[in-house]
C-alpha atoms as a PDB file:
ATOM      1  CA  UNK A   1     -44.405 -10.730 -24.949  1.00  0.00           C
ATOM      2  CA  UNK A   2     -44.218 -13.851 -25.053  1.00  0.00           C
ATOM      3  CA  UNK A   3     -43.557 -16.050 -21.380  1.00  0.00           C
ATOM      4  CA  UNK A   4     -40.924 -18.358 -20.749  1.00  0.00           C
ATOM      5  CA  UNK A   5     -41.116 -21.225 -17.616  1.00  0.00           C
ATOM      6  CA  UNK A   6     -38.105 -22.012 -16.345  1.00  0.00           C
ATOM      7  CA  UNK A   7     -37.931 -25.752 -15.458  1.00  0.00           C
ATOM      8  CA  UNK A   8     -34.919 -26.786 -12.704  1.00  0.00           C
ATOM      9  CA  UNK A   9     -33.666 -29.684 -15.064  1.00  0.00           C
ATOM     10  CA  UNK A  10     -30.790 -30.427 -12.068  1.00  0.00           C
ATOM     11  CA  UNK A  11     -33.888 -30.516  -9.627  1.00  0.00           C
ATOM     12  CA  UNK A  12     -35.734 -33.083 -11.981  1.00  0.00           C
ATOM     13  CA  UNK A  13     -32.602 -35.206 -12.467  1.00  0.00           C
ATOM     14  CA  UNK A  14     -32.150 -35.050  -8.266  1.00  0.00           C
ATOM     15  CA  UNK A  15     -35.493 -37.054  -7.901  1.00  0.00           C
ATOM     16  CA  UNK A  16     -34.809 -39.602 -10.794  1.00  0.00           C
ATOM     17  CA  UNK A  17     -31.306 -40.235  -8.596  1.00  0.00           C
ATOM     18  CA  UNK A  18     -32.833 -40.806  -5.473  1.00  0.00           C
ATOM     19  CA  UNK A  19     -35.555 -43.126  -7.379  1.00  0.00           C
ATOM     20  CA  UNK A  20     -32.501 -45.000  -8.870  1.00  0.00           C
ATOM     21  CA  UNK A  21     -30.952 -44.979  -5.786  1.00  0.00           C
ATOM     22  CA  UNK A  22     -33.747 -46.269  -3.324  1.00  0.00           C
ATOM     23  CA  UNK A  23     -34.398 -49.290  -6.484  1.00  0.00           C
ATOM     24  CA  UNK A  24     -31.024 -50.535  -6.188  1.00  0.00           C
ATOM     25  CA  UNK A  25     -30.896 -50.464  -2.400  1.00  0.00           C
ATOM     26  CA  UNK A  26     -34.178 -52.555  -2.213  1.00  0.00           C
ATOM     27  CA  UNK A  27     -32.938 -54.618  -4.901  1.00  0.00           C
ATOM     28  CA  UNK A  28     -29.577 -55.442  -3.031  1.00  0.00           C
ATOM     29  CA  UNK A  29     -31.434 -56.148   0.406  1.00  0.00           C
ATOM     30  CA  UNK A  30     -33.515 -58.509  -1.918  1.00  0.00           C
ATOM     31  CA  UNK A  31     -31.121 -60.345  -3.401  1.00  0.00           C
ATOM     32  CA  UNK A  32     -29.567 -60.586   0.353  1.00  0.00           C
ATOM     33  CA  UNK A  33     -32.140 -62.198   1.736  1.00  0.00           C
ATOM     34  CA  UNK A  34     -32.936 -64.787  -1.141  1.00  0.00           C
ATOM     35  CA  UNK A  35     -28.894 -65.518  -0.909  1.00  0.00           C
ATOM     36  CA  UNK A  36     -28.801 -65.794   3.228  1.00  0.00           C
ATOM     37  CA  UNK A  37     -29.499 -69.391   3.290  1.00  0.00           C
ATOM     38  CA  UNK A  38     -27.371 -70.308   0.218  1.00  0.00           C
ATOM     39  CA  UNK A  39     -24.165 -68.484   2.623  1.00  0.00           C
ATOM     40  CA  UNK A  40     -25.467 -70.105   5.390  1.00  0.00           C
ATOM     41  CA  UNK A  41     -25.444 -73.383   3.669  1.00  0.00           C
ATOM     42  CA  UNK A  42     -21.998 -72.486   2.347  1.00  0.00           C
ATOM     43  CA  UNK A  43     -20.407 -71.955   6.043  1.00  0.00           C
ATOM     44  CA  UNK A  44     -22.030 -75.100   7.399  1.00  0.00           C
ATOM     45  CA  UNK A  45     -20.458 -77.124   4.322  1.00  0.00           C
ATOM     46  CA  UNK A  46     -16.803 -76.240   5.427  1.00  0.00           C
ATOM     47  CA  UNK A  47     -16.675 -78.157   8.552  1.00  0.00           C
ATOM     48  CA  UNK A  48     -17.978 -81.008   6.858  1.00  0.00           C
ATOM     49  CA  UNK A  49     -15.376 -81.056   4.146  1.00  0.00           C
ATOM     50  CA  UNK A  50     -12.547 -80.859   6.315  1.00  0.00           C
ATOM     51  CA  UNK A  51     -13.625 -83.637   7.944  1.00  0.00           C
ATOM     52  CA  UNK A  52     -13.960 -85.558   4.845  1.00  0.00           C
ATOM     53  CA  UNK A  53     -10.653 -84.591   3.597  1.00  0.00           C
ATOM     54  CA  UNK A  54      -9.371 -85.569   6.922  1.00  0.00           C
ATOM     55  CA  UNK A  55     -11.071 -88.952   7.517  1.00  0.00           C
ATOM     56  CA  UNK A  56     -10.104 -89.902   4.077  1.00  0.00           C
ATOM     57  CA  UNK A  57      -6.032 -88.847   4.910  1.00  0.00           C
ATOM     58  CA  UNK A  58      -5.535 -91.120   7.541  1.00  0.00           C
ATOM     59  CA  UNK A  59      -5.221 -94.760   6.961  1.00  0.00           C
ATOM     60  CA  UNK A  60      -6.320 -97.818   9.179  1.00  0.00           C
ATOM     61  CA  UNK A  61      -4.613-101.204   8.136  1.00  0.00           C
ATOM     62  CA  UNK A  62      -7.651-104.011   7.628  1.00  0.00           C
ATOM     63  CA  UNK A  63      -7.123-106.948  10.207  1.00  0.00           C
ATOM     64  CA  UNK A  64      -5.145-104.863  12.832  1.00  0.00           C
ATOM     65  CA  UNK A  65      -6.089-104.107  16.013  1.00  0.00           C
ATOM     66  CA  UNK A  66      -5.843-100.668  17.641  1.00  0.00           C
ATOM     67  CA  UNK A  67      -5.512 -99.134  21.123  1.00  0.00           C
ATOM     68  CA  UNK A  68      -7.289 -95.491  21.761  1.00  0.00           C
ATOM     69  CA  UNK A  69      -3.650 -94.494  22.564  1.00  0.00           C
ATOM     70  CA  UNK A  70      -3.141 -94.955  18.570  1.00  0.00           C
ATOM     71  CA  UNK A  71      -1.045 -97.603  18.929  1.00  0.00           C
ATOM     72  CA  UNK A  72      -1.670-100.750  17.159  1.00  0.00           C
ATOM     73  CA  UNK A  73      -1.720-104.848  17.273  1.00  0.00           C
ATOM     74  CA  UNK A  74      -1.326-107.634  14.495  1.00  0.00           C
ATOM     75  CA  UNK A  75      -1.516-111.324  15.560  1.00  0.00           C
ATOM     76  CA  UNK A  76       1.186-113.401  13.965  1.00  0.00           C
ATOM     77  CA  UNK A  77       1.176-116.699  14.847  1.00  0.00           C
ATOM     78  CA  UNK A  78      -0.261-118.322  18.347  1.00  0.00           C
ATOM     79  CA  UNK A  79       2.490-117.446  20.531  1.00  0.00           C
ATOM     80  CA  UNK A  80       3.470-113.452  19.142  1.00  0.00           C
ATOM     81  CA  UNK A  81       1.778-110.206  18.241  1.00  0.00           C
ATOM     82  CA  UNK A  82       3.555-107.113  16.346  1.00  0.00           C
ATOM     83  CA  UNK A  83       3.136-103.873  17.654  1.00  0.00           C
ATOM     84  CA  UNK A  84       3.434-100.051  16.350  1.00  0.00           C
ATOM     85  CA  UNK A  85       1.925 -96.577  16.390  1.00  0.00           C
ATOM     86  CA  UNK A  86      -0.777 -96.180  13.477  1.00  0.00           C
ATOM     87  CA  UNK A  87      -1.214 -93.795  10.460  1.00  0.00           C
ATOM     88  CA  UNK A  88      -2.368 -90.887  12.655  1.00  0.00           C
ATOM     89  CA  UNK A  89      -0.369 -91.007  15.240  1.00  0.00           C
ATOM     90  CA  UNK A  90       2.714 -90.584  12.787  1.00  0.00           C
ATOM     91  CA  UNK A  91       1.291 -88.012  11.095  1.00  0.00           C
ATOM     92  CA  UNK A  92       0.380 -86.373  14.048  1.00  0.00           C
ATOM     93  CA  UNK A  93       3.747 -85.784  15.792  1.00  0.00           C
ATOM     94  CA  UNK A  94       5.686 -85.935  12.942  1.00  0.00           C
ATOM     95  CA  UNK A  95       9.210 -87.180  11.764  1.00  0.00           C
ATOM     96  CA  UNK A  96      11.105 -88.108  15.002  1.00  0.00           C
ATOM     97  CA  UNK A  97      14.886 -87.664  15.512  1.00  0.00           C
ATOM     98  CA  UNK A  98      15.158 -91.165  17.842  1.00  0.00           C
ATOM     99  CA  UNK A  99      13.363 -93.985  18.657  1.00  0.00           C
ATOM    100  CA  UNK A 100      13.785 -95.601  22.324  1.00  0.00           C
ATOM    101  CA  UNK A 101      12.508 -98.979  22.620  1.00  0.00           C
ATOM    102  CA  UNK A 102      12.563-101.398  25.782  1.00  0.00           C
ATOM    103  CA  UNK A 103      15.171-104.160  25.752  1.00  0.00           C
ATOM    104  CA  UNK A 104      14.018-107.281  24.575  1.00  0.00           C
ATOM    105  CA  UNK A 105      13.366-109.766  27.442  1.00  0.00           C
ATOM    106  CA  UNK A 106      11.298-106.680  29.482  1.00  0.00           C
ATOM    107  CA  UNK A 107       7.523-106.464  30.052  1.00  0.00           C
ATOM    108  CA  UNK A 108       5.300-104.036  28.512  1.00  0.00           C
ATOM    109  CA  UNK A 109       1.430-103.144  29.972  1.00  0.00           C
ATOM    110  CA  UNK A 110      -1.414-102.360  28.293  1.00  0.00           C
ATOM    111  CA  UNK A 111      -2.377 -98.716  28.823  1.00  0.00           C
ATOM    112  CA  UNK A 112       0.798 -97.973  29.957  1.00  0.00           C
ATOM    113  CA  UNK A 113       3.749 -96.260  28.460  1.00  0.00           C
ATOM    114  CA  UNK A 114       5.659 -98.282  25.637  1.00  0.00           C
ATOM    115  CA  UNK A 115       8.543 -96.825  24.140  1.00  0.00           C
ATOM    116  CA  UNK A 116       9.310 -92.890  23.064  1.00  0.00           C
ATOM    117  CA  UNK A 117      10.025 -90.986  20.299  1.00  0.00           C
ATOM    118  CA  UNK A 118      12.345 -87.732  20.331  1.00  0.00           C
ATOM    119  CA  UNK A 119      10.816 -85.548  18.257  1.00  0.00           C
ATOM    120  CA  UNK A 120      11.983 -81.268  17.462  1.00  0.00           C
ATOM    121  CA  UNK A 121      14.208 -82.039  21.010  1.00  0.00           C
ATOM    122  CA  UNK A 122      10.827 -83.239  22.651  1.00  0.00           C
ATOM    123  CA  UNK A 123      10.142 -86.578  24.201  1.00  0.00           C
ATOM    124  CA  UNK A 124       7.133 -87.979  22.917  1.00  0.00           C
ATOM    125  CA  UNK A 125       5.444 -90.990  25.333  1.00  0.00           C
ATOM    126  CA  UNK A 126       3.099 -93.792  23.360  1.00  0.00           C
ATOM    127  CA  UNK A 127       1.163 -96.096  25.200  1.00  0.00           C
ATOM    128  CA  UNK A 128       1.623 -99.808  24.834  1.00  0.00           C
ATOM    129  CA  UNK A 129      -1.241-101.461  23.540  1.00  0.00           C
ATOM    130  CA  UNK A 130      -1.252-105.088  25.297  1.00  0.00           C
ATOM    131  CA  UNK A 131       0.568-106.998  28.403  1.00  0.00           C
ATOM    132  CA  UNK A 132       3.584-108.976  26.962  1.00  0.00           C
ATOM    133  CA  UNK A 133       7.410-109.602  27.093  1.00  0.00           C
ATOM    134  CA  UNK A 134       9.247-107.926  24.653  1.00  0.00           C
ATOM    135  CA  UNK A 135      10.363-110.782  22.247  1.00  0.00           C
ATOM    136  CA  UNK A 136      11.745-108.866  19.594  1.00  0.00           C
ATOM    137  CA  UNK A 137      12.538-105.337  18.274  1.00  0.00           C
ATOM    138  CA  UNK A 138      13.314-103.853  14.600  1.00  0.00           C
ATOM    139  CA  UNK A 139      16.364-102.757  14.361  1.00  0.00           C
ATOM    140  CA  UNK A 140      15.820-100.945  11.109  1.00  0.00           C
ATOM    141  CA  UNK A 141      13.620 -98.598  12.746  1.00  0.00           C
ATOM    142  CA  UNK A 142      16.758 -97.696  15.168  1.00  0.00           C
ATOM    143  CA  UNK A 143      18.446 -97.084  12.283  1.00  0.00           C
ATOM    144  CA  UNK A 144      16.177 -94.962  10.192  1.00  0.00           C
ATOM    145  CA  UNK A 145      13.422 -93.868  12.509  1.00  0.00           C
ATOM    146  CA  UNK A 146      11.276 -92.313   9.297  1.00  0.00           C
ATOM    147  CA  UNK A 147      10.608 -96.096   8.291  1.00  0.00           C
ATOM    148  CA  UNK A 148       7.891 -95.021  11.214  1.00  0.00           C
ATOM    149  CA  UNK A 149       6.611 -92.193   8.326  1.00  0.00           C
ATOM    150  CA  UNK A 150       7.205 -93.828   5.441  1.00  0.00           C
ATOM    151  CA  UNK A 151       4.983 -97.576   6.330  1.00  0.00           C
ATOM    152  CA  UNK A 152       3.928 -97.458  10.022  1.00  0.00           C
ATOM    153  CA  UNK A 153       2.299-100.554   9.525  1.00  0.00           C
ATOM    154  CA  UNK A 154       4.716-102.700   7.885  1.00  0.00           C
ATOM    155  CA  UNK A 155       8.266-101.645   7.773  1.00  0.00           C
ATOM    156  CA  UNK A 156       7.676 -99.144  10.209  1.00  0.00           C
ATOM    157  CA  UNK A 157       6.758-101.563  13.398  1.00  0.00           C
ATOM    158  CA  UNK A 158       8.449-101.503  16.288  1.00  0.00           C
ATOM    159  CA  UNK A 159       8.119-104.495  18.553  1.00  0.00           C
ATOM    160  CA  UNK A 160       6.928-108.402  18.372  1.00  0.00           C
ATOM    161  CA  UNK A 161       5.778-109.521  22.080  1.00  0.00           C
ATOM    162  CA  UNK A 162       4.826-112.551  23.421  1.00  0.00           C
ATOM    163  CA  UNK A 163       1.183-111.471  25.215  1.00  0.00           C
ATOM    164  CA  UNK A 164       0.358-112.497  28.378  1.00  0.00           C
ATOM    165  CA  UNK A 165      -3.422-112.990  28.031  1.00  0.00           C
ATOM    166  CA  UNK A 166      -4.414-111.697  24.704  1.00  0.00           C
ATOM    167  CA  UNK A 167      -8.346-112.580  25.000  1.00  0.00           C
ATOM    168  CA  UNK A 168      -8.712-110.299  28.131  1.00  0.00           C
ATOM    169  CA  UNK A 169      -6.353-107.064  25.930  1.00  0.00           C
ATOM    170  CA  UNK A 170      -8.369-107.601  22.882  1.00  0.00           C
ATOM    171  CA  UNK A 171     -11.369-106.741  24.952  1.00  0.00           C
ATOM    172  CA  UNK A 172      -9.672-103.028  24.774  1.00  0.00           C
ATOM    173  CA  UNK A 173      -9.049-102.471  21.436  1.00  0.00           C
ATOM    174  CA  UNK A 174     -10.493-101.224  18.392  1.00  0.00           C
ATOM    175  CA  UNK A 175     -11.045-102.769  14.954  1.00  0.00           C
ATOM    176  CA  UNK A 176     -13.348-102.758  11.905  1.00  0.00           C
ATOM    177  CA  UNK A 177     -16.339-100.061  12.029  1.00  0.00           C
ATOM    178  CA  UNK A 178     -15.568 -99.209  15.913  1.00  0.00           C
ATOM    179  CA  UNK A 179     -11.897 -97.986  14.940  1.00  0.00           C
ATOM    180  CA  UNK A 180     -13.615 -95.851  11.774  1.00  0.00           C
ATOM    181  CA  UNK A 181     -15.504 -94.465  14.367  1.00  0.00           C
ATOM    182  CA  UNK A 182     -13.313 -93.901  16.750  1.00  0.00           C
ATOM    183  CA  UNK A 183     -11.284 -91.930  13.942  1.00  0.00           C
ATOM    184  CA  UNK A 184     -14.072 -89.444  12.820  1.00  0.00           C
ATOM    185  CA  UNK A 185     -14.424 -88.801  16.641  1.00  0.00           C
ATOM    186  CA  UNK A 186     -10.746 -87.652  16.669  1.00  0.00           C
ATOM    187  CA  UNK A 187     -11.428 -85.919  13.118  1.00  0.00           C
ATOM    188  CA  UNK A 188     -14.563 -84.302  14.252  1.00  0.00           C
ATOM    189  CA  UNK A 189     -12.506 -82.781  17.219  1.00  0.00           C
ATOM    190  CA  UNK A 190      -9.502 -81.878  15.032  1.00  0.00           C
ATOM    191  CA  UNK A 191     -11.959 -80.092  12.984  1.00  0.00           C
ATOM    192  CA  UNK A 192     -12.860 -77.739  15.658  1.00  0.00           C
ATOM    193  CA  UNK A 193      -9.411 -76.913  16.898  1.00  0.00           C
ATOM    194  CA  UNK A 194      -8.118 -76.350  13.101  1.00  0.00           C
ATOM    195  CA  UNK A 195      -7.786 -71.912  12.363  1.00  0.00           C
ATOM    196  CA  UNK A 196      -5.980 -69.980  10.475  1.00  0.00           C
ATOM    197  CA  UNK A 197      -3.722 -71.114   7.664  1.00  0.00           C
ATOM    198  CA  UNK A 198      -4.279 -74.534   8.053  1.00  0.00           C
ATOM    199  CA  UNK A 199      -8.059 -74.419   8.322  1.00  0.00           C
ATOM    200  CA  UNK A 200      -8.285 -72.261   4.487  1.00  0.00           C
ATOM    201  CA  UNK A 201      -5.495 -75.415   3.290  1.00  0.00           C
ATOM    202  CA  UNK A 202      -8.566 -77.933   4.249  1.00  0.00           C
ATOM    203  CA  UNK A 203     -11.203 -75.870   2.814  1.00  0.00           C
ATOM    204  CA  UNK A 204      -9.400 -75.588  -0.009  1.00  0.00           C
ATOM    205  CA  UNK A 205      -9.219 -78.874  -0.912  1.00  0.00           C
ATOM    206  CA  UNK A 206      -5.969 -79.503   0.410  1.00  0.00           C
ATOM    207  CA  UNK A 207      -4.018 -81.759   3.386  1.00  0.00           C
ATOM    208  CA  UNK A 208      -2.275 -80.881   6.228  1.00  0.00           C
ATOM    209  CA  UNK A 209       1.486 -81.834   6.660  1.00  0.00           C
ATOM    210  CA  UNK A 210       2.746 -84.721   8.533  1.00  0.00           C
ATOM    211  CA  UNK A 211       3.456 -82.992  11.952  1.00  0.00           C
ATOM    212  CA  UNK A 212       0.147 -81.426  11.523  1.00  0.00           C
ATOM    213  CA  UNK A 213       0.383 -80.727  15.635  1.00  0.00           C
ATOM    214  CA  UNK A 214       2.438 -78.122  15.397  1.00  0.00           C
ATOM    215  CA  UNK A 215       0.790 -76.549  12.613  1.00  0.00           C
ATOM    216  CA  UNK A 216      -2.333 -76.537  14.702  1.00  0.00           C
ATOM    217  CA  UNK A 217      -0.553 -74.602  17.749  1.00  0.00           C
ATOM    218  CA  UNK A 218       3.475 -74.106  16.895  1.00  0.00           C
ATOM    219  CA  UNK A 219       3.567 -73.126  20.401  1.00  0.00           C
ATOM    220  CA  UNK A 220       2.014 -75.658  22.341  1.00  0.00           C
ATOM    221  CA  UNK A 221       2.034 -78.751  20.129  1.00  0.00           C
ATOM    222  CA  UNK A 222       2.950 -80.998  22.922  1.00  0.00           C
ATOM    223  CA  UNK A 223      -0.623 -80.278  24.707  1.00  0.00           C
ATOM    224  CA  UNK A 224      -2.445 -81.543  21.182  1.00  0.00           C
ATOM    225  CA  UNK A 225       0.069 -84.487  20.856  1.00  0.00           C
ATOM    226  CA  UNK A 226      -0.856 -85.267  24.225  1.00  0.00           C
ATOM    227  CA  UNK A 227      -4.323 -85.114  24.178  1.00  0.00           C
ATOM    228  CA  UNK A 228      -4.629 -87.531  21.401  1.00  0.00           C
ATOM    229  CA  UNK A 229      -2.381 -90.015  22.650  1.00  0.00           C
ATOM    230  CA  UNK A 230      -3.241 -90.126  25.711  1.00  0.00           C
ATOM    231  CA  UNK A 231      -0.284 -89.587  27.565  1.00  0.00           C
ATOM    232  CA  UNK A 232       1.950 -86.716  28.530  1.00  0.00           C
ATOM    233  CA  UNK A 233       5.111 -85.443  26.855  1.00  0.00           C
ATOM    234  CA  UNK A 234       8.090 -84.884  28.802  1.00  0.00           C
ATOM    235  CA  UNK A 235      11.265 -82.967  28.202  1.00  0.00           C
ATOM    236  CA  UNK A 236      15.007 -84.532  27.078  1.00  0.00           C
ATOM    237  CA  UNK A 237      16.896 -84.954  30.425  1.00  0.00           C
END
């Protein structure tokens, strides 16, 4: 009679499974670790290109001068200076609802606060950015305060004073390569306070909105707004 072996072909195909299976799982921790740095690279690179997007959004006028409260000078003439709020300082609070500025004839003080903005039934303080009597005021701006939005820097400026001593003021502001720097200092902080939605809208290639503080924190907007200009908000009386 002739013998027959019985071979356990399910017991066979068990091994070659668990051969297959321990290949691909040394395969995939393989290709982890030659991809680590490549992620690690990847997350690193997203800070940095939100705060090239951002640098690159906000604007600084050539030839003006600018106080750390983000208000700005221009000389024009011997006798007067024009003054306004720059590019991020706009874009920062956002579109305001009123403007308040001081009577003409008054004084304003460097460092000190200049006018206000009302902005989503918040008052919004701005320092002034050099000692002077008000000479002047634009009156357009009263009219249609999103002239502030739309050109903060030319049809959007709010007052023309008469400084008091401009050589000692100019000693406190910003210009040229210091206010670029000055900028990427704010960016570089913005950067680490941006989540959420906002934060994928930068790393995707993307800009914030104008009123970007209250995308940041809808809750407590007035904190950031403060923070940046250097001065505190205060509520509508």
């Amino acid at each position: 009679m002739e013998s027959y072996h019985y071979v356990d072909i399910f017991a066979t195909k068990g091994i070659e499974y668990l051969l297959v299976l321990a290949f691909l799982a040394v395969l995939i921790l393989y290709w982890r670790y030659l991809n680590k740095p490549a992620a690690m690279n990847n997350r690193a690179a997203i800070p940095e290109k939100i705060k090239t997007t951002l640098v690159d959004w906000f604007y600084l006028a050539d030839n003006f001068l600018y106080h750390q409260g983000h208000s700005w000078v221009a000389p024009e003439g011997e006798q007067t200076v024009r003054v306004g709020m720059d590019d991020f300082s706009q874009k920062l609070v956002g579109k305001p609802a009123r403007i308040d500025l001081p009577a003409i004839g008054s004084r304003v003080h460097q460092g000190e606060r200049g006018w206000q903005l009302e902005v989503d039934g918040k008052i919004v303080e701005v320092l002034a950015p050099v000692n002077g009597e008000v000479v002047e005021v634009n009156r357009e701006i009263l009219k249609n305060p999103h002239l502030l939005n739309e050109d903060p820097y030319r049809k959007g400026w709010l007052l023309k004073v008469k400084p008091e001593r401009f050589g000692p003021d100019r000693k406190n502001l910003l210009s040229g390569e210091l206010a670029r720097a000055w900028i990427e200092d704010h960016v570089n902080r913005l950067s680490r306070q941006i989540s959420g939605e906002l934060g994928q809208v930068l790393q995707d290639g993307g800009l914030p909105s104008v009123g970007f503080a209250k995308d940041i924190s809808p809750e407590n907007w007035e904190q950031i707004v403060q923070e940046y200009l250097l001065t505190e908000p205060a509520t509508i009386s």
